[in-house]
Protein backbone atom coordinates (compact mmCIF):
# COMPACT_ATOMS: atom_id res chain seq x y z
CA UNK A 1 101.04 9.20 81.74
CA UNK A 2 98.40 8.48 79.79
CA UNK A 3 95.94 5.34 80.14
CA UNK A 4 95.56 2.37 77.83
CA UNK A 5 93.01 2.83 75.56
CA UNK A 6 90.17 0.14 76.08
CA UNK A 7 88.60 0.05 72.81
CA UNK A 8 90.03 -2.26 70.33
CA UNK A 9 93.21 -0.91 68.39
CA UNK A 10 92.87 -0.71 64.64
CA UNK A 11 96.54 -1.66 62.98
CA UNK A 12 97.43 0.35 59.94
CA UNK A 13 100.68 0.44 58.04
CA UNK A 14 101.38 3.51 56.25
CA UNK A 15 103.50 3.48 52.69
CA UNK A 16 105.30 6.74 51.93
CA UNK A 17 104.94 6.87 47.90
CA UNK A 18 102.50 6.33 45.33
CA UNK A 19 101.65 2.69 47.34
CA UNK A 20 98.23 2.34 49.09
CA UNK A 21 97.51 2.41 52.99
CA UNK A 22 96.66 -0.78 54.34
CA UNK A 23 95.02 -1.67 57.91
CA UNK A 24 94.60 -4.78 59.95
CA UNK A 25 91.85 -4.97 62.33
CA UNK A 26 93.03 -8.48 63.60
CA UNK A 27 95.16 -9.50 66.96
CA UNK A 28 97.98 -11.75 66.26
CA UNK A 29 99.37 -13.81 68.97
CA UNK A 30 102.79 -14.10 68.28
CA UNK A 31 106.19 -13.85 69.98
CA UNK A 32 107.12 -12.25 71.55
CA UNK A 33 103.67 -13.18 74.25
CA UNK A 34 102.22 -16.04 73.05
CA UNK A 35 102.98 -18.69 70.98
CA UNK A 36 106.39 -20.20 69.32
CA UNK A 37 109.48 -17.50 68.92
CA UNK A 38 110.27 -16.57 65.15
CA UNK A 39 112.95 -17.87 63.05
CA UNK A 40 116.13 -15.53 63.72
CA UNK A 41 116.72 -12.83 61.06
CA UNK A 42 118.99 -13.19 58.64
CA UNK A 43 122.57 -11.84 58.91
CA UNK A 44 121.72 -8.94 56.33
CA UNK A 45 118.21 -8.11 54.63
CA UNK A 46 115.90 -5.69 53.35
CA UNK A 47 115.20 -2.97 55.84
CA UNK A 48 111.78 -2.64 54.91
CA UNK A 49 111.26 -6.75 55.49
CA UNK A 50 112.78 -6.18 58.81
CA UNK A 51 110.77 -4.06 60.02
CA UNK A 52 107.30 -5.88 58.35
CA UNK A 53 108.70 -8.56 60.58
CA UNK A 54 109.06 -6.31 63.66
CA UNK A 55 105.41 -5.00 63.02
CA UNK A 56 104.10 -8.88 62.90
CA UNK A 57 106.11 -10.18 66.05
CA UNK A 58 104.33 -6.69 67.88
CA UNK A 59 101.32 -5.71 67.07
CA UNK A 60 99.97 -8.47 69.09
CA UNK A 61 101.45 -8.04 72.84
CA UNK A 62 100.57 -4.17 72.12
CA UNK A 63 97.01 -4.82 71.46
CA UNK A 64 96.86 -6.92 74.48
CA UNK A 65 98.00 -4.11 76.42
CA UNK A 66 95.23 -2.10 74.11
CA UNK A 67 97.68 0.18 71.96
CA UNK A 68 98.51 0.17 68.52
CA UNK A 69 101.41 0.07 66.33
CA UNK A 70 102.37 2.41 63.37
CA UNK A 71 104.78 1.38 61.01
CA UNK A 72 105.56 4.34 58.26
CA UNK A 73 108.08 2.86 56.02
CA UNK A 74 109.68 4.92 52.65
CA UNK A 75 109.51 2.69 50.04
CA UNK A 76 112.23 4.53 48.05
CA UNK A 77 114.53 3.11 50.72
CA UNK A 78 112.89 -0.33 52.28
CA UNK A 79 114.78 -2.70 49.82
CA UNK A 80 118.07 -1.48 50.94
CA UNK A 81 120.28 -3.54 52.78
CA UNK A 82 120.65 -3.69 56.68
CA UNK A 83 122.78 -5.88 59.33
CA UNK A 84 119.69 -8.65 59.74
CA UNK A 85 120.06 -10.06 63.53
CA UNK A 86 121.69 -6.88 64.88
CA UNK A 87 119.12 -4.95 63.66
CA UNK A 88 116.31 -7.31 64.55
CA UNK A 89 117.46 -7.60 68.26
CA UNK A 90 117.90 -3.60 68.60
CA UNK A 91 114.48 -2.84 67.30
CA UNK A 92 113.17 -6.01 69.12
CA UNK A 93 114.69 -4.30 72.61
CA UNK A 94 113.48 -0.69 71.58
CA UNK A 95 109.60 -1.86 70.96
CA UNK A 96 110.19 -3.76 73.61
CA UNK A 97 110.91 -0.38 76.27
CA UNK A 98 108.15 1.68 74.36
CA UNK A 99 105.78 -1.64 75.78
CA UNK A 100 107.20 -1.40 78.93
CA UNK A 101 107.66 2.01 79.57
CA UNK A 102 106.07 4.59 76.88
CA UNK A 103 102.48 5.08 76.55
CA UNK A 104 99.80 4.87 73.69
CA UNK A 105 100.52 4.49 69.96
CA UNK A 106 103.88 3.03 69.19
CA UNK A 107 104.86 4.53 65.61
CA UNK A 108 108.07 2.84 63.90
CA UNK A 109 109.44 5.21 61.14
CA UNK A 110 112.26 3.92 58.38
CA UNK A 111 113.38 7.06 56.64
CA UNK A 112 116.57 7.68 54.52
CA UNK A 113 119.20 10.45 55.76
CA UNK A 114 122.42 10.87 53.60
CA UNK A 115 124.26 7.83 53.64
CA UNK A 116 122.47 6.54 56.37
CA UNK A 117 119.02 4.84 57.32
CA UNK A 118 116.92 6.40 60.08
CA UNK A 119 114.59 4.14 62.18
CA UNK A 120 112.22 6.01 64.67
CA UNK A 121 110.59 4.05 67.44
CA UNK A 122 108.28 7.01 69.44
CA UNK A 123 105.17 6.62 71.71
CA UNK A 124 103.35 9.07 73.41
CA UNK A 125 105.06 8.56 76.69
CA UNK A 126 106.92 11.40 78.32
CA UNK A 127 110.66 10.63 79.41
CA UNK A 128 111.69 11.46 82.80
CA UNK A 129 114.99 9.73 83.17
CA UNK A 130 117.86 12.19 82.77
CA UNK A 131 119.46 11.87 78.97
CA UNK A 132 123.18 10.90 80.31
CA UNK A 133 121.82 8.05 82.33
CA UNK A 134 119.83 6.54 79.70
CA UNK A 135 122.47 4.03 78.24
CA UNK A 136 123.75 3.37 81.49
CA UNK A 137 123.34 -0.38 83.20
CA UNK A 138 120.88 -0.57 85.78
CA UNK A 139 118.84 2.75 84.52
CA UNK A 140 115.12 1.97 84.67
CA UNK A 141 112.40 3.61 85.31
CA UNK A 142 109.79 0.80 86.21
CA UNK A 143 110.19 -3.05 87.31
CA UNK A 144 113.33 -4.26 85.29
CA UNK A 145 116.78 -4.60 85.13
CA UNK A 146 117.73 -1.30 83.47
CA UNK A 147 120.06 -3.87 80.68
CA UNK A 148 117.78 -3.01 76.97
CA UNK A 149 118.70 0.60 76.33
CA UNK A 150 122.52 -0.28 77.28
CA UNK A 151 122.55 -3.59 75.50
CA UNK A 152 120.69 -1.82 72.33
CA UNK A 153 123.43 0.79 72.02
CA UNK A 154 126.24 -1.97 72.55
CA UNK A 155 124.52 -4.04 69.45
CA UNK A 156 124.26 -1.00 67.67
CA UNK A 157 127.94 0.54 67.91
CA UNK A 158 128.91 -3.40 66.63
CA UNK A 159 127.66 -2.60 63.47
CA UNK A 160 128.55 0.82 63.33
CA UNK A 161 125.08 2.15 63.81
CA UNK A 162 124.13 4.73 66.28
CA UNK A 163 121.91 4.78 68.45
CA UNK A 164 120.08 7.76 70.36
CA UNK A 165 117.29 9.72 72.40
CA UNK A 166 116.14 12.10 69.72
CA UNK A 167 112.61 13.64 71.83
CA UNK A 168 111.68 12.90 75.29
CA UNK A 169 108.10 14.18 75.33
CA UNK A 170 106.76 12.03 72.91
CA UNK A 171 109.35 10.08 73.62
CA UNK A 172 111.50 8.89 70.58
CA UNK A 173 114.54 7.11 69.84
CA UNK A 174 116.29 6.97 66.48
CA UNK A 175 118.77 4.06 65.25
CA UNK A 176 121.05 5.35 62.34
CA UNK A 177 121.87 2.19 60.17
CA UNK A 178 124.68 2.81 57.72
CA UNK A 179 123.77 1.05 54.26
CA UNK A 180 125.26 -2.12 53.84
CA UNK A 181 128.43 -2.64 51.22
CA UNK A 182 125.78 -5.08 49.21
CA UNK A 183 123.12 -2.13 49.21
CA UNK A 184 125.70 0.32 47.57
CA UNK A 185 127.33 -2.03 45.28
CA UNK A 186 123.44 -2.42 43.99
CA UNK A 187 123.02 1.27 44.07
CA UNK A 188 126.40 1.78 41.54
CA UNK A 189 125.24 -0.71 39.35
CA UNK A 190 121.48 0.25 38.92
């Protein structure tokens, strides 16, 4: 495994598309860390709003810990509609286990793949846990109770998404969202 890096992360947010690149070189202290938890998600929402929100709850417990967060978002495909709390909580659990147990940058990808939405959550961290165990209760690799990865595939199979272990050195894991009924109703009409 790699060390934390000690000098100061610099946050950027990538646009796919004609849009500019940003980048933040502040710390925010919010939840989950420090601070007062967010409002829940809604029950369905932009994808590419989710995941702003994702980046903002964070960036700051992963620059405490002296890493940085990516997010690389498709712009063609961030206004589409996704299952709001479900898909909160999942990507909530997955940063979550790249804090916990990956390594260096944390890079959170929304890209469209036929019918469905792909969202990437890799770090640089090297997986050593055997693939068939992953989803399994009680797996863990470090202090914990071995419930996220389990619980994250549960949530996701509620909704009809899938969720998997797509690379295990740098690790990655990719949550297939299936458009929402609103987002192709909007799609037929437009």
């Amino acid at each position: 495994m790699t060390p934390a890096r000690t000098r100061a992360p610099r946050w950027r947010t990538r646009w796919s598309g004609p849009s500019t690149s940003r980048t933040r070189s502040t710390r925010y202290s919010g939840w989950p860390g420090n601070g007062p938890r967010p409002p829940p998600a809604p029950p369905a929402g932009p994808v590419g709003a989710l995941l702003e929100q994702a980046e903002t709850r964070w960036h700051g417990p992963l620059a405490q810990d002296g890493r940085r967060l990516d997010l690389v978002i498709d712009r063609a495909v961030s206004a589409l509609t996704v299952p709001g709390r479900t898909s909160a909580q999942i990507l909530d659990i997955l940063l979550d286990n790249a804090r916990r147990h990956g390594s260096g940058t944390v890079t959170v990808t929304l890209r469209e793949i036929g019918d469905a939405l792909a969202v990437d959550v890799g770090d640089e961290g090297r997986l050593t846990t055997a693939p068939s165990a992953l989803f399994e209760r009680g797996t863990t690799t470090r202090p914990g109770q071995g419930i996220g990865l389990s619980l994250a595939a549960e949530l996701a199979d509620s909704t009809g998404a899938r969720l998997s272990l797509t690379r295990r050195a740098p690790t990655r894991f990719t949550l297939l969202l299936p458009e929402s009924q609103e987002s192709q109703e909007s799609q037929e009409r437009g």
